[in-house]
Protein backbone atom coordinates (compact mmCIF):
# COMPACT_ATOMS: atom_id res chain seq x y z
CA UNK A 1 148.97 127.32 66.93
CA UNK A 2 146.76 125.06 64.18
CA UNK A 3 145.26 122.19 64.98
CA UNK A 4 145.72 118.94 62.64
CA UNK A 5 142.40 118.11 64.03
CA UNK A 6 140.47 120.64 62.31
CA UNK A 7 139.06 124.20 62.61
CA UNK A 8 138.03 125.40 65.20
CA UNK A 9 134.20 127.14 65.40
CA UNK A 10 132.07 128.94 67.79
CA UNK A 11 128.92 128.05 68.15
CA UNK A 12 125.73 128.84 70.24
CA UNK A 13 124.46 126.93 72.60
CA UNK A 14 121.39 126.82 74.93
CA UNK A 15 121.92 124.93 78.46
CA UNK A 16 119.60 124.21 81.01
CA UNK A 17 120.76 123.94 84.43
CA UNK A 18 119.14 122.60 87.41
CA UNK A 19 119.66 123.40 91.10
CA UNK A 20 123.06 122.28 92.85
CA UNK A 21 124.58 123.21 96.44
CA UNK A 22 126.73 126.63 95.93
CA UNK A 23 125.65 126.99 92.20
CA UNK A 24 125.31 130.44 93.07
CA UNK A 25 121.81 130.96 91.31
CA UNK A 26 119.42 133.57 92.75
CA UNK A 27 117.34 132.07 95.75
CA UNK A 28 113.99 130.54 95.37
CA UNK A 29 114.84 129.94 91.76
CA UNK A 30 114.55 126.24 90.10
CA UNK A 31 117.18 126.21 87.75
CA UNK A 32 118.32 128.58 84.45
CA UNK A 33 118.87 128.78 80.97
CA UNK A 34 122.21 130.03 79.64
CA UNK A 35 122.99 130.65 76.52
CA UNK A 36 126.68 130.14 75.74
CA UNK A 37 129.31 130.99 73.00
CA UNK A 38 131.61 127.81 72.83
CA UNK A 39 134.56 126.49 70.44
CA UNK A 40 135.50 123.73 69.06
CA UNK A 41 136.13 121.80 65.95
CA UNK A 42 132.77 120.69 65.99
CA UNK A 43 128.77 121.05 67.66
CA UNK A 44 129.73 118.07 69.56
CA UNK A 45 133.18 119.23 71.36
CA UNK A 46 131.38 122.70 71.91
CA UNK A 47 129.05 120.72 74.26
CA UNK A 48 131.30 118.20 75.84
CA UNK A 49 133.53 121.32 76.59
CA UNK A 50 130.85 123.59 77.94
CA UNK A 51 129.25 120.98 80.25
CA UNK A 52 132.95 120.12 81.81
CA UNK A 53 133.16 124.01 82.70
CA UNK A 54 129.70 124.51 83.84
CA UNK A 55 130.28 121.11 86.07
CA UNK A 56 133.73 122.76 87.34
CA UNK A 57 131.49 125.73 88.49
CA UNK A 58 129.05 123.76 90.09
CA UNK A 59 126.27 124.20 87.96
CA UNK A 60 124.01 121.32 86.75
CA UNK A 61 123.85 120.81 83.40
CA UNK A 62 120.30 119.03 82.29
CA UNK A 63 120.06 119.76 78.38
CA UNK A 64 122.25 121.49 75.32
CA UNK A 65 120.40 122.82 72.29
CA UNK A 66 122.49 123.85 69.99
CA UNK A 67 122.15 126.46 67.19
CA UNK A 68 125.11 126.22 65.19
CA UNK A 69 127.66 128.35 64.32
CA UNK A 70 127.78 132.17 63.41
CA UNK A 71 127.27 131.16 59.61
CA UNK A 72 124.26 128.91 59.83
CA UNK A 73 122.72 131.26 62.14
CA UNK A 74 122.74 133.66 59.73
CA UNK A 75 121.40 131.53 56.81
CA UNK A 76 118.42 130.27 59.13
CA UNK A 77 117.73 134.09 59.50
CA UNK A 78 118.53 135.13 62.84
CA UNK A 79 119.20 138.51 63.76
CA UNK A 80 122.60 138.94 65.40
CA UNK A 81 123.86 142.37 66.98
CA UNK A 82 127.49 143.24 66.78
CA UNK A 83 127.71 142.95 70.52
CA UNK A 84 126.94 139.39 70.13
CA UNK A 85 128.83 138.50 67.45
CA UNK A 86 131.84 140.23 69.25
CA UNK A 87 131.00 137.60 71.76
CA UNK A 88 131.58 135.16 69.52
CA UNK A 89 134.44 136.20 67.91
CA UNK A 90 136.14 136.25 71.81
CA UNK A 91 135.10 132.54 72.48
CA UNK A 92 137.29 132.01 69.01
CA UNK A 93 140.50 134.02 69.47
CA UNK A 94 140.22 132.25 73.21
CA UNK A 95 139.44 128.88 72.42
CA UNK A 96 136.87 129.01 75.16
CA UNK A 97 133.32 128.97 76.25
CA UNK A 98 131.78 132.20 77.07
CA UNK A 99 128.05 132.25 78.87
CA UNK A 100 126.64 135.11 77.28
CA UNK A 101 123.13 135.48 79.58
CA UNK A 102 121.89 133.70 82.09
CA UNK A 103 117.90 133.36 82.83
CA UNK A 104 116.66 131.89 85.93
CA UNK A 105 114.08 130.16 85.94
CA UNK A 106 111.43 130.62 88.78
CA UNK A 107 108.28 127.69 89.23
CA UNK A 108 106.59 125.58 91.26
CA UNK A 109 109.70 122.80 91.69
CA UNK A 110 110.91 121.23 94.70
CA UNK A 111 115.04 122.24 95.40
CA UNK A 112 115.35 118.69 93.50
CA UNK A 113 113.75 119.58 90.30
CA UNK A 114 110.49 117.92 90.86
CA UNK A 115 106.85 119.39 89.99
């Protein structure tokens, strides 16, 4: 089904969490990075869409870069494997948001987040 509103993209984002009760990140850790595959009809529903899910899962979402879609990635030169493009191509045909890797982060923070 096609959407009057526009087509719909994938596009790659970058989201830091911080620590939460039951976020289920690995112990002593202070947050993580994920990077995530996420649709929409543009940058900006991608990451209202991936925060609500990463919320729902009881993660803590601090910050979003995003890198754009498959297409710009490309022109801007980045190297992407099949693997991740197949990723990507998932998120589409499934309208949804896909985390991809997750990275926790380990440092000298408190369990709130501070130095």
């Amino acid at each position: 089904m096609t959407t009057a509103r526009g087509k719909q993209q994938v596009y790659t984002l970058l989201v830091e969490v911080g620590r939460k009760k039951d976020d289920g990140l690995p112990e002593g850790s202070t947050g993580a990075a994920l990077m995530c595959y996420a649709s929409g009809v543009d940058e900006a529903e991608a990451v209202r869409e991936t925060v609500a899910i990463l919320k729902q899962a009881d993660l803590n979402p601090l910050d979003v870069t995003g890198y754009g879609t498959l297409e710009e990635r490309l022109e801007d030169g980045h190297d992407i494997d099949e693997e991740e493009q197949a990723l990507m191509q998932r998120a589409l045909e499934e309208n949804s948001v896909i985390v991809a890797q997750m990275t926790p982060f380990f440092g000298d923070m408190d369990s709130k987040g501070n130095a």
